[in-house]
PDB file of N, CA and C in Angstrom:
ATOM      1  N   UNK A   1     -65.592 153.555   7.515  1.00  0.00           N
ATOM      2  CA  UNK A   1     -64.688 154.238   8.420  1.00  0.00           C
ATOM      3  C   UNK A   1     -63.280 153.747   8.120  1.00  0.00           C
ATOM      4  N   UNK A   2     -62.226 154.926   8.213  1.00  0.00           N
ATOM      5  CA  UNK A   2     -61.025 154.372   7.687  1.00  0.00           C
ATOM      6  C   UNK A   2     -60.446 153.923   9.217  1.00  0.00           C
ATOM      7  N   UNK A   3     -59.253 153.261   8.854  1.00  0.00           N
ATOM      8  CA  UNK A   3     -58.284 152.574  10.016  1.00  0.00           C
ATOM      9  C   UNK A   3     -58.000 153.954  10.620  1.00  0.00           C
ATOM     10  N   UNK A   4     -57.743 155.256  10.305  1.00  0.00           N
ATOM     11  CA  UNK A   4     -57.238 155.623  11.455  1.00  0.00           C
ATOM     12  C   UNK A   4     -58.652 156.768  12.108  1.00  0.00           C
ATOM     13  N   UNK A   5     -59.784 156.548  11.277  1.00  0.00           N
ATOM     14  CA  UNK A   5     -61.300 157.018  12.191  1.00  0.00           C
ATOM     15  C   UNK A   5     -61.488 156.096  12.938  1.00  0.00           C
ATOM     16  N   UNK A   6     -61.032 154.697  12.465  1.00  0.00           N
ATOM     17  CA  UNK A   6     -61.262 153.672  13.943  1.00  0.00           C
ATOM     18  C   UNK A   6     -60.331 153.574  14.939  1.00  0.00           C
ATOM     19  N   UNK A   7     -59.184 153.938  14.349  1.00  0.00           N
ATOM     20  CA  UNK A   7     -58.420 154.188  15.851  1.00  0.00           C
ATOM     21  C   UNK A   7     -58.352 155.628  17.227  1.00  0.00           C
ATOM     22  N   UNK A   8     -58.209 156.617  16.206  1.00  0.00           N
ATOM     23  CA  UNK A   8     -59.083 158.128  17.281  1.00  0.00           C
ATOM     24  C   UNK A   8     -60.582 157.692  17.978  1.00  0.00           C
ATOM     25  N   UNK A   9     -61.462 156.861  17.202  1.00  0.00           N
ATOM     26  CA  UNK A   9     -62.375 156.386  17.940  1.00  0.00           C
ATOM     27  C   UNK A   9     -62.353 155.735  18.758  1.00  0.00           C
ATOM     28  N   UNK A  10     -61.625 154.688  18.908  1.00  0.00           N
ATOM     29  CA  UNK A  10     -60.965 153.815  20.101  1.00  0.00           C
ATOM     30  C   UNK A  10     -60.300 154.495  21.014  1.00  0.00           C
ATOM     31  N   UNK A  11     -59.382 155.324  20.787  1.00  0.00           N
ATOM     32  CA  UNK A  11     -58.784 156.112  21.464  1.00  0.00           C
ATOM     33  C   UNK A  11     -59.573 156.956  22.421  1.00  0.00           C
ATOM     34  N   UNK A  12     -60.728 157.725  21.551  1.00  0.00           N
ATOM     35  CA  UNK A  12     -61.736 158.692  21.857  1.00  0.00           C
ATOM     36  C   UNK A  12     -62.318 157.970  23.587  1.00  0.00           C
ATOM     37  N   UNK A  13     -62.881 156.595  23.158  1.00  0.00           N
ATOM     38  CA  UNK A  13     -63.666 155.890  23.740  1.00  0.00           C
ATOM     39  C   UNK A  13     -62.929 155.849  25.189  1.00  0.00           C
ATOM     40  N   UNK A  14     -61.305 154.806  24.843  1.00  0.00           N
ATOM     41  CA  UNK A  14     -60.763 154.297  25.760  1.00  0.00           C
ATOM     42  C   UNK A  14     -60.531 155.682  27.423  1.00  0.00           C
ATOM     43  N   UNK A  15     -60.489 157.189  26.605  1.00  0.00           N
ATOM     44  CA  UNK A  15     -60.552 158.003  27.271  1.00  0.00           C
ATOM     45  C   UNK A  15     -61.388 158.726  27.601  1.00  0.00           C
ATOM     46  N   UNK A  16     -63.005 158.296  27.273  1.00  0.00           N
ATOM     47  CA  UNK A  16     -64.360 158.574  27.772  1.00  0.00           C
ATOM     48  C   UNK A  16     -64.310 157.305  29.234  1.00  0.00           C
ATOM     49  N   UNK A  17     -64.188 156.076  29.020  1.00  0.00           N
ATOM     50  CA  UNK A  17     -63.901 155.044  30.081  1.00  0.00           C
ATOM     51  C   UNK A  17     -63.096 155.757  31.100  1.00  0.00           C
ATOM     52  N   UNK A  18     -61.926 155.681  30.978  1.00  0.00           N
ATOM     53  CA  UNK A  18     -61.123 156.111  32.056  1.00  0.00           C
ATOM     54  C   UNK A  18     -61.522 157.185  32.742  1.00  0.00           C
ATOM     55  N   UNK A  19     -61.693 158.183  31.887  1.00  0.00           N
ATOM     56  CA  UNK A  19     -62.315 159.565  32.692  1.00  0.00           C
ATOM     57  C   UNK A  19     -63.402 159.055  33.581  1.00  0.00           C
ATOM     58  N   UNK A  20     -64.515 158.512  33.346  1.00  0.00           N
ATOM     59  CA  UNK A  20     -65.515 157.833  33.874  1.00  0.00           C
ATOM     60  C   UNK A  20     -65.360 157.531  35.502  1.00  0.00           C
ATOM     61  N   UNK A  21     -64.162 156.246  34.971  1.00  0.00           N
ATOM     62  CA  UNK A  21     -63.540 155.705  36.078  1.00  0.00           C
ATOM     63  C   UNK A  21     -63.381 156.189  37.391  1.00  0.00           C
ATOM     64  N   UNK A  22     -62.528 157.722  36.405  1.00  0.00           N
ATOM     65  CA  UNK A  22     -61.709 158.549  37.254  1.00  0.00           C
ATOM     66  C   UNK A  22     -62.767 159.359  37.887  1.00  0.00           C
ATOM     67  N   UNK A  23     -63.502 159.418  37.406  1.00  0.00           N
ATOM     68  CA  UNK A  23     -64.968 160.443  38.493  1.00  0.00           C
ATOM     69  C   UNK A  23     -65.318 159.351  39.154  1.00  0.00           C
ATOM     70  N   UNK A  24     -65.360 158.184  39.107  1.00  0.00           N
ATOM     71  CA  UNK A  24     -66.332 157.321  39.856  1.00  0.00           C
ATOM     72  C   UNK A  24     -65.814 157.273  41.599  1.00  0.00           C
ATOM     73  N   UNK A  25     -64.055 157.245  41.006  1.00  0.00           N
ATOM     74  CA  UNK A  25     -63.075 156.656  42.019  1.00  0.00           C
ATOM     75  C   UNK A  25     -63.337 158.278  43.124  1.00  0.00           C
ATOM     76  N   UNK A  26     -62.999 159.409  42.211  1.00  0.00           N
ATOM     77  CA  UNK A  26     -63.549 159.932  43.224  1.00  0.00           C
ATOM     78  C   UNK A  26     -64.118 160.529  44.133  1.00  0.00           C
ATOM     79  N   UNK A  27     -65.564 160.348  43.519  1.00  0.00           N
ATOM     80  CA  UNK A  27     -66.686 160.706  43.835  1.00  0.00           C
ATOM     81  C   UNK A  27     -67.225 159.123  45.379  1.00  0.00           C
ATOM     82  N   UNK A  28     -66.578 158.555  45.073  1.00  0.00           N
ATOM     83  CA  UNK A  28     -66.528 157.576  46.139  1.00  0.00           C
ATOM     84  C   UNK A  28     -65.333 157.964  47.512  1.00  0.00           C
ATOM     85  N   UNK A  29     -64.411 158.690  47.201  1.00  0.00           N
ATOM     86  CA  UNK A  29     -63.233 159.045  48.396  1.00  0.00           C
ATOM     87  C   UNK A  29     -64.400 159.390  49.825  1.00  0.00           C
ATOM     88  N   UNK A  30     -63.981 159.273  50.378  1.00  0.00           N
ATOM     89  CA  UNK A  30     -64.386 159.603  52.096  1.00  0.00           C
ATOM     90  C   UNK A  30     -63.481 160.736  52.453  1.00  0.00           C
ATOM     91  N   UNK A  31     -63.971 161.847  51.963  1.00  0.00           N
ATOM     92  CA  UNK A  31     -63.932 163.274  52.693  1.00  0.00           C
ATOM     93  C   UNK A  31     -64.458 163.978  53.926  1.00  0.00           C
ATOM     94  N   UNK A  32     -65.075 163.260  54.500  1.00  0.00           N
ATOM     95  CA  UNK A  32     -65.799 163.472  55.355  1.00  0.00           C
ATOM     96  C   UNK A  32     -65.703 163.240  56.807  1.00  0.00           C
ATOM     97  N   UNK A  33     -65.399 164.048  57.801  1.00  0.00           N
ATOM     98  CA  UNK A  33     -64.680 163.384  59.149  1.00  0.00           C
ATOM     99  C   UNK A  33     -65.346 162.827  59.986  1.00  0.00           C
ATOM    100  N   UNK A  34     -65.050 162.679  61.219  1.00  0.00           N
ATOM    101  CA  UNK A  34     -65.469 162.162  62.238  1.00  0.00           C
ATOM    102  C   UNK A  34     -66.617 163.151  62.844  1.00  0.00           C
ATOM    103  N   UNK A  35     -67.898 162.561  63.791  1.00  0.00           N
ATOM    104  CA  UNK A  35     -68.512 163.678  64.205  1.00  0.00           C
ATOM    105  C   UNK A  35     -67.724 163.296  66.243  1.00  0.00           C
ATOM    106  N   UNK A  36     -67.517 164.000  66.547  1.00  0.00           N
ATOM    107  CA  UNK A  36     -67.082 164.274  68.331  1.00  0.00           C
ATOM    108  C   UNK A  36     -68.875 164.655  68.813  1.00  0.00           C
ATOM    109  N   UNK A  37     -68.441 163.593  69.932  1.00  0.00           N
ATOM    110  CA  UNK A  37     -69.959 163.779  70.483  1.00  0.00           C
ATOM    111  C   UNK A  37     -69.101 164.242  72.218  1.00  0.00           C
ATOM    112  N   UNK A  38     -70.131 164.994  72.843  1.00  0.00           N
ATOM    113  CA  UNK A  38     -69.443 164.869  74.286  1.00  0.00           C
ATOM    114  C   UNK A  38     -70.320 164.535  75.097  1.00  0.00           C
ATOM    115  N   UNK A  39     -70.119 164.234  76.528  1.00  0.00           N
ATOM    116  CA  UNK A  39     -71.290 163.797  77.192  1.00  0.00           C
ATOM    117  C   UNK A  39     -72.161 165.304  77.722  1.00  0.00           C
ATOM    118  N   UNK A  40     -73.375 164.918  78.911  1.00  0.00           N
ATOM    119  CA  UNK A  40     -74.323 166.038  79.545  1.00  0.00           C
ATOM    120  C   UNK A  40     -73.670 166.475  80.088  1.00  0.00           C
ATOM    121  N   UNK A  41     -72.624 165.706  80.940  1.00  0.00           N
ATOM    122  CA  UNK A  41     -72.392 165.886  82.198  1.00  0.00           C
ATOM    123  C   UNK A  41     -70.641 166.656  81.990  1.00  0.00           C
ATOM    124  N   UNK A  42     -70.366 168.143  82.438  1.00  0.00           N
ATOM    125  CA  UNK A  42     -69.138 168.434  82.412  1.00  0.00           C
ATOM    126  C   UNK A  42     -68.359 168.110  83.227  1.00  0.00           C
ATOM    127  N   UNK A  43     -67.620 167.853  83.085  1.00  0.00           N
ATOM    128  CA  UNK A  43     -66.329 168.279  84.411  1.00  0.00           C
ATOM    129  C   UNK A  43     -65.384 169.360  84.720  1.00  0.00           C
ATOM    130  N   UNK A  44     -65.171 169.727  85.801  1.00  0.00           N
ATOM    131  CA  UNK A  44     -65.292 171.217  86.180  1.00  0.00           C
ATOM    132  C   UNK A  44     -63.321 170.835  86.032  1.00  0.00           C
ATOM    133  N   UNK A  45     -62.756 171.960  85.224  1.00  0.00           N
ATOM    134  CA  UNK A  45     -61.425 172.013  85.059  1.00  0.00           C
ATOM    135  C   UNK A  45     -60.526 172.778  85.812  1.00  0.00           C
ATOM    136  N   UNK A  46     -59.702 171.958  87.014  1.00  0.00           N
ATOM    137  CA  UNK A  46     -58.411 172.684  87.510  1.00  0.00           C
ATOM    138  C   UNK A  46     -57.245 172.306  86.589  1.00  0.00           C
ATOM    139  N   UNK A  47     -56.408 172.786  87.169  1.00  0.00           N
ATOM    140  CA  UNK A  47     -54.973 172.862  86.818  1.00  0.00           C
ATOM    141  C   UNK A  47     -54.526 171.459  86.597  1.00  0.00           C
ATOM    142  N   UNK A  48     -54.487 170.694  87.703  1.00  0.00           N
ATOM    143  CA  UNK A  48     -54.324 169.175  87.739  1.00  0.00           C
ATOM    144  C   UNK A  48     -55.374 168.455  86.969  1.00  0.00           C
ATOM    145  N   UNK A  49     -56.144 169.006  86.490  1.00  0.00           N
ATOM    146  CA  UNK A  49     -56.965 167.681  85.665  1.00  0.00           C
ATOM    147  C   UNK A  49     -56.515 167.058  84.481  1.00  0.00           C
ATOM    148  N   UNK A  50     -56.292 165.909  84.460  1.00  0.00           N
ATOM    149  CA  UNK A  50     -55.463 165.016  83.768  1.00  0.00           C
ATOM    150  C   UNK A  50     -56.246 164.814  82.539  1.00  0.00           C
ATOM    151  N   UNK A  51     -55.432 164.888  81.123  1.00  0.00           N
ATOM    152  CA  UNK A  51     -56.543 164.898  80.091  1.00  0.00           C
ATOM    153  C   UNK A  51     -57.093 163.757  79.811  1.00  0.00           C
ATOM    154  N   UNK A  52     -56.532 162.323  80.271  1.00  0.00           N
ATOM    155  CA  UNK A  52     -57.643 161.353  80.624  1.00  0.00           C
ATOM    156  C   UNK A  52     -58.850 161.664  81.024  1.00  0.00           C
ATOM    157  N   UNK A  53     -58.845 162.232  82.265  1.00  0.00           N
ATOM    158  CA  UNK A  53     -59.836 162.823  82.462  1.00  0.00           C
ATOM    159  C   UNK A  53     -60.567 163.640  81.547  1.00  0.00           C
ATOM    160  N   UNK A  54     -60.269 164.835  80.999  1.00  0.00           N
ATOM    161  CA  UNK A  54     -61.480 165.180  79.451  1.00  0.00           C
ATOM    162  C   UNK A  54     -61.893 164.798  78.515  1.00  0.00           C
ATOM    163  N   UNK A  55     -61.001 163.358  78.507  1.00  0.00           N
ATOM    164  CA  UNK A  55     -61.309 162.780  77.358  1.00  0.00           C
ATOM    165  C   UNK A  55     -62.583 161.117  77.677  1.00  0.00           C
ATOM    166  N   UNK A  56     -63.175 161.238  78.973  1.00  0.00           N
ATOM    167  CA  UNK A  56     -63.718 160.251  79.234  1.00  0.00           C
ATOM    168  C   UNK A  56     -65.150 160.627  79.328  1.00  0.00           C
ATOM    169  N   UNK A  57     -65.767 159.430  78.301  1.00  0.00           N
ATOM    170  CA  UNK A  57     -67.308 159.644  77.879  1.00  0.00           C
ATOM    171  C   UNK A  57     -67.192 160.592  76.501  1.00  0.00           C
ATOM    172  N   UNK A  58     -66.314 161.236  76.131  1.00  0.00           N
ATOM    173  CA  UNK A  58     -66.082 161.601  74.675  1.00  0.00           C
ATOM    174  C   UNK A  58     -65.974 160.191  73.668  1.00  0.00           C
ATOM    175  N   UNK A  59     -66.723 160.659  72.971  1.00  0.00           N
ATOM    176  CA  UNK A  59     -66.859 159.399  71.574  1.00  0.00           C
ATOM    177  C   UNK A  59     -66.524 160.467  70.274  1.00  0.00           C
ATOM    178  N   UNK A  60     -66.366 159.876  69.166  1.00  0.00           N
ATOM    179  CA  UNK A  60     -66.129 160.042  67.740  1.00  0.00           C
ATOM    180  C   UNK A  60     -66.574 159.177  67.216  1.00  0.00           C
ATOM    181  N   UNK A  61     -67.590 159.276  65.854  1.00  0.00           N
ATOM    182  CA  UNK A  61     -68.151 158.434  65.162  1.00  0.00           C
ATOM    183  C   UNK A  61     -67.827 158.941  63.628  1.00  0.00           C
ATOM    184  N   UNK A  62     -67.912 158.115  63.127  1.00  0.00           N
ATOM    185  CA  UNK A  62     -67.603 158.321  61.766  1.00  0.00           C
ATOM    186  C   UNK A  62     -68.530 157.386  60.454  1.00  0.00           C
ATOM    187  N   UNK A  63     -68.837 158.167  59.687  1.00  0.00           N
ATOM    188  CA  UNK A  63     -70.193 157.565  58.755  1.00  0.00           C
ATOM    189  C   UNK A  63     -69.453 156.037  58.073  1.00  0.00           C
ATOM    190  N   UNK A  64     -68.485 156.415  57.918  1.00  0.00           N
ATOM    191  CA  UNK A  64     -67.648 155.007  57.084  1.00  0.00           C
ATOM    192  C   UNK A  64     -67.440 154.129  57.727  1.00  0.00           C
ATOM    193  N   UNK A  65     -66.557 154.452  58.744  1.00  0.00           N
ATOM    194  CA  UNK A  65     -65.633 153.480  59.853  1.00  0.00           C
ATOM    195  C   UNK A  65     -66.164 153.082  61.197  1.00  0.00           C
ATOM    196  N   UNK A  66     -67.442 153.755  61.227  1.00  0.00           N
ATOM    197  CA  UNK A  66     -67.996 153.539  62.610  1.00  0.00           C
ATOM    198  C   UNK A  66     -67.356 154.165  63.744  1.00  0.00           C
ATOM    199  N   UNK A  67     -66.951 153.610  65.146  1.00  0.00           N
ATOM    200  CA  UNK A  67     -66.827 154.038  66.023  1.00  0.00           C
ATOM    201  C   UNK A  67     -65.109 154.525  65.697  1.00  0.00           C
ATOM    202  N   UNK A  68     -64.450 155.987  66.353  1.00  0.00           N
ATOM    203  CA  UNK A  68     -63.029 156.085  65.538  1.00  0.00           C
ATOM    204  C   UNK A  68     -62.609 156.662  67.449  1.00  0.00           C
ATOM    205  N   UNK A  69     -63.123 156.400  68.345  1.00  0.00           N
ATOM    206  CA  UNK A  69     -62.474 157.187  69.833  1.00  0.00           C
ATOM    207  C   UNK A  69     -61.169 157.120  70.035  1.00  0.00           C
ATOM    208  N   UNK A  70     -61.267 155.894  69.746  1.00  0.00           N
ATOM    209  CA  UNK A  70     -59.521 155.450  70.361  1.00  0.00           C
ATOM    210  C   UNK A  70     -58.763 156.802  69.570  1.00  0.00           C
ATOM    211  N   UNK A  71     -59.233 157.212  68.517  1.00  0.00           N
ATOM    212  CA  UNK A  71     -58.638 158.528  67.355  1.00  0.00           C
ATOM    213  C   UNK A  71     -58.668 159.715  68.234  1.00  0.00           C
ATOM    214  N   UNK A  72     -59.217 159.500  69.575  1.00  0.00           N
ATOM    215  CA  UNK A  72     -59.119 161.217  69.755  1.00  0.00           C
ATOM    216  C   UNK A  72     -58.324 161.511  70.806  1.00  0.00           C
ATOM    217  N   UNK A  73     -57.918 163.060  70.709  1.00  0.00           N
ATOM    218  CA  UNK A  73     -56.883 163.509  71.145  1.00  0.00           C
ATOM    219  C   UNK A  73     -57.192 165.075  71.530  1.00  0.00           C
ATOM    220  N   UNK A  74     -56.656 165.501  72.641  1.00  0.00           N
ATOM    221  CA  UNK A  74     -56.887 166.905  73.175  1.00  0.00           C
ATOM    222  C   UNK A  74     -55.690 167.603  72.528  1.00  0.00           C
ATOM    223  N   UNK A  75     -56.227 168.546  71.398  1.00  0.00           N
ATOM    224  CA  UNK A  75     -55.012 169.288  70.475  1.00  0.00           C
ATOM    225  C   UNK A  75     -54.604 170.325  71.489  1.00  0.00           C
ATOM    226  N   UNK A  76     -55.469 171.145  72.413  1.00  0.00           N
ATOM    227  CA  UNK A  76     -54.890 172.422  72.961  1.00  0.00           C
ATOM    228  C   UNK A  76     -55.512 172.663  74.060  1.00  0.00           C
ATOM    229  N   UNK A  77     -55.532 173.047  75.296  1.00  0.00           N
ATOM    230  CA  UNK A  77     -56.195 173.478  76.010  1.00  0.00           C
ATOM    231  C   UNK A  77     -55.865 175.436  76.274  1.00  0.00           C
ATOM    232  N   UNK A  78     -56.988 176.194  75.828  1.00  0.00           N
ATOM    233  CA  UNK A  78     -57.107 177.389  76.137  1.00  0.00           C
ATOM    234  C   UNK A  78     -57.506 178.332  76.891  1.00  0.00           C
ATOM    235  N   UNK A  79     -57.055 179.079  78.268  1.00  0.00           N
ATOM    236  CA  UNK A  79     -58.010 179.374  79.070  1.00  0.00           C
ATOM    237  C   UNK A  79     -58.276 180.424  78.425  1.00  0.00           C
ATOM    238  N   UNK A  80     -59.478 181.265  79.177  1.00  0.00           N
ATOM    239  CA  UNK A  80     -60.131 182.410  78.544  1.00  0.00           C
ATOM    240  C   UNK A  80     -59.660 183.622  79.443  1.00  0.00           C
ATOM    241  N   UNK A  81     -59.791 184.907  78.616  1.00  0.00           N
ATOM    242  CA  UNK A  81     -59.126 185.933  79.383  1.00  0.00           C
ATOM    243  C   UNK A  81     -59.668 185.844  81.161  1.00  0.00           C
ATOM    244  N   UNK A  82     -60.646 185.984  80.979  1.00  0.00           N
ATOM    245  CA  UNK A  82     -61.136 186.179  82.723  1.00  0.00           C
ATOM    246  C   UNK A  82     -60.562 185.025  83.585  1.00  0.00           C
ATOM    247  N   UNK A  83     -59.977 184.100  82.979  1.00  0.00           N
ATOM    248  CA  UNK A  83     -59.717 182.724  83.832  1.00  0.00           C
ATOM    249  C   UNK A  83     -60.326 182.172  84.755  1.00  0.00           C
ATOM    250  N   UNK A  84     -62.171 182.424  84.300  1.00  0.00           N
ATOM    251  CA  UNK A  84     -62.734 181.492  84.478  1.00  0.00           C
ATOM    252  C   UNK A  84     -63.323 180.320  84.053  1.00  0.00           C
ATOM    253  N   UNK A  85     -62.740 179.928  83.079  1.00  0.00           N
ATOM    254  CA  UNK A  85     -63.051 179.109  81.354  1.00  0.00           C
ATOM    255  C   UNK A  85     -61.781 178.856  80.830  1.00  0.00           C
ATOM    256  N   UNK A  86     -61.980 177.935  80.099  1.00  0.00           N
ATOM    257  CA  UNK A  86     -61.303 177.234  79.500  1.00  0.00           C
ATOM    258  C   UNK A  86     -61.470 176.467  78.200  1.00  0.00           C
ATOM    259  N   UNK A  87     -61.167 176.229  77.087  1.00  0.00           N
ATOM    260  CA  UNK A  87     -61.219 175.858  75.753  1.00  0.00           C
ATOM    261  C   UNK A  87     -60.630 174.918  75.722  1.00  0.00           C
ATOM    262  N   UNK A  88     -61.292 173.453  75.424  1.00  0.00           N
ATOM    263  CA  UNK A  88     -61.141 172.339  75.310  1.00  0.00           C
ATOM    264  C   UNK A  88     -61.124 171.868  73.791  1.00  0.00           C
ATOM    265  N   UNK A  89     -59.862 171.766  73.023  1.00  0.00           N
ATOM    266  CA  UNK A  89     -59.885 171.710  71.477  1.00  0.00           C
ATOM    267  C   UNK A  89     -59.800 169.970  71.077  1.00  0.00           C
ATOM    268  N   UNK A  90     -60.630 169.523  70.976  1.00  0.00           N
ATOM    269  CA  UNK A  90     -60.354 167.921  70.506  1.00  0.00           C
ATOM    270  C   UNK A  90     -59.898 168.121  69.218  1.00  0.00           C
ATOM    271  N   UNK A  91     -59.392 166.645  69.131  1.00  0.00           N
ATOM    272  CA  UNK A  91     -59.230 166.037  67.398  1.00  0.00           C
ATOM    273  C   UNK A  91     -59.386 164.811  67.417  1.00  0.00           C
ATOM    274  N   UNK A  92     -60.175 164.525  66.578  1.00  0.00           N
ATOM    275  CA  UNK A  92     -60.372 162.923  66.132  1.00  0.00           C
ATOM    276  C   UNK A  92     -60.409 162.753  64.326  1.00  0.00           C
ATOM    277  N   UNK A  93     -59.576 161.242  64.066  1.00  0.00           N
ATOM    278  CA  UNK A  93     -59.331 161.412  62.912  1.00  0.00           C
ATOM    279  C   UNK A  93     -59.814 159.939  62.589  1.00  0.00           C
ATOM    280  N   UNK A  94     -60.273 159.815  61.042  1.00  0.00           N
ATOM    281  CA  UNK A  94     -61.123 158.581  60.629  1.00  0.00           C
ATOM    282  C   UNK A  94     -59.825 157.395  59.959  1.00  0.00           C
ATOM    283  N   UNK A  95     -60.213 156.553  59.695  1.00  0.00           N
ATOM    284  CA  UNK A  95     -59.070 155.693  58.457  1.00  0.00           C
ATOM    285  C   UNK A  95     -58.870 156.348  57.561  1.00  0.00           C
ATOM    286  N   UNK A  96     -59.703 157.681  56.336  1.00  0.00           N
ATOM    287  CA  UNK A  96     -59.277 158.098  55.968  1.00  0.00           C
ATOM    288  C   UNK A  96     -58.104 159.437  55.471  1.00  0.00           C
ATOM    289  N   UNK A  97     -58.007 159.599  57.106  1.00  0.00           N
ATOM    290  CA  UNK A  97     -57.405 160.517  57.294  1.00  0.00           C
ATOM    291  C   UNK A  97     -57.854 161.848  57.352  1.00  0.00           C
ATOM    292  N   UNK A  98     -59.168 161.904  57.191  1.00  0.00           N
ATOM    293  CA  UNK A  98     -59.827 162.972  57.308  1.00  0.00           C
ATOM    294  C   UNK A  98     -60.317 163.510  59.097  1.00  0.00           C
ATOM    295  N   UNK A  99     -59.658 164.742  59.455  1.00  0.00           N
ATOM    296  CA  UNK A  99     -59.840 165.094  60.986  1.00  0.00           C
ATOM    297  C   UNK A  99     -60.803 166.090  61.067  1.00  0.00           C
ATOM    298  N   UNK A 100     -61.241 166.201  62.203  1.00  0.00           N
ATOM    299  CA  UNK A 100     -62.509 167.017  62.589  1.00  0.00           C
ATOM    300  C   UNK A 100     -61.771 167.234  64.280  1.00  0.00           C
ATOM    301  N   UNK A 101     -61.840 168.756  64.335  1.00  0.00           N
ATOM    302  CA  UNK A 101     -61.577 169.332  65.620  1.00  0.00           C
ATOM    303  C   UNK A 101     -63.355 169.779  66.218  1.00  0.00           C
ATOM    304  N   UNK A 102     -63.400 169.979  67.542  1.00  0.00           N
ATOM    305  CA  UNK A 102     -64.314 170.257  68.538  1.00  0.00           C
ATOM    306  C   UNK A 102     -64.167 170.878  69.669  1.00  0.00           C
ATOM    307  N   UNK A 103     -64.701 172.247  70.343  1.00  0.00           N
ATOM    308  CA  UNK A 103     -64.263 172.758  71.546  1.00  0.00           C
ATOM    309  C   UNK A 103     -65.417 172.480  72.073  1.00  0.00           C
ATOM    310  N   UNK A 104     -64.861 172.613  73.177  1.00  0.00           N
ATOM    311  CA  UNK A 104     -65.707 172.564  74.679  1.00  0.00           C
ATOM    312  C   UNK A 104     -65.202 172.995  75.509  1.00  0.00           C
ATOM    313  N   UNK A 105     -65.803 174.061  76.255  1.00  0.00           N
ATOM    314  CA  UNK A 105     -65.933 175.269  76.807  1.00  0.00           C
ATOM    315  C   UNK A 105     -66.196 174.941  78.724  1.00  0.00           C
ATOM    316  N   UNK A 106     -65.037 174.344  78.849  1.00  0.00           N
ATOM    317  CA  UNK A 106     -65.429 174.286  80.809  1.00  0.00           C
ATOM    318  C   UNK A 106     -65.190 175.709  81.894  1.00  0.00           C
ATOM    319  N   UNK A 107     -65.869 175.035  83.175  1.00  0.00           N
ATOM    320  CA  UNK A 107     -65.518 176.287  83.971  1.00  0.00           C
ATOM    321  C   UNK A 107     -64.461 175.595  84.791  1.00  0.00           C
ATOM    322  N   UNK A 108     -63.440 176.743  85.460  1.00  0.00           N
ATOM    323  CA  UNK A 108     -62.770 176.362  86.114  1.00  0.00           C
ATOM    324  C   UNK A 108     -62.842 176.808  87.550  1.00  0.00           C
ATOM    325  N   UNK A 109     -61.935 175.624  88.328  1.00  0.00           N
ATOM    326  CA  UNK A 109     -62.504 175.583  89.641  1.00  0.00           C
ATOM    327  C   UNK A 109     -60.962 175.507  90.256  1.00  0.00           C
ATOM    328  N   UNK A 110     -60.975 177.073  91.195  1.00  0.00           N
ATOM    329  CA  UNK A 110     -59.583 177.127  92.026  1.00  0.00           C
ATOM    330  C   UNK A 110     -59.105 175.932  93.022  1.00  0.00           C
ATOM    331  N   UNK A 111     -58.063 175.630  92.619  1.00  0.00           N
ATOM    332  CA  UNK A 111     -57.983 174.577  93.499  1.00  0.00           C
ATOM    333  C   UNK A 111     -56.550 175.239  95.123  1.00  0.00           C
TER     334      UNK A 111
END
């Protein structure tokens, strides 16, 4: 083999490795979000209900990071045409930055 079949070969190689690498790195990334769990028990939504309040007994778990709650957050609240319902839009987001939204669907109660 001449000096420069051994160097394209080296070359060849050094960029079979890296590529390698480069699938390994990321085929390992954490794409994957949080799952939002909610509890049995609803709570019936007026006007005044404080989103502390919807957000208690809601958890987020996440396959990587484990428990991520403290991550969640009420993105929107939507009532429904008849205005007896309401659309409860969570978000919870992992260390990797990967977010996962969740609705939940309350009734509402005239206050």
């Amino acid at each position: 083999m001449t000096g420069e079949k051994r160097t394209i070969f080296a070359l060849a190689l050094v960029a079979a490795v890296l590529a390698a690498m480069n699938g390994a790195a990321f085929l390992a990334q954490d794409r994957e979000g949080p799952q939002i769990f909610f509890p049995e028990n609803e709570p019936v939504y007026t006007a005044s209900t404080a989103e502390s309040r919807l957000l208690e007994q809601v958890t987020a778990e996440d396959q990587r990071d484990g428990t991520v709650t403290d991550s969640l957050r009420i993105e929107e609240i939507l009532p429904a045409e008849d205005g007896r319902r309401v659309a409860v839009i969570y978000a919870a987001m992992d260390d990797s930055g990967n977010v996962t939204k969740a609705v939940r669907t309350l009734e509402v109660e005239r206050e």
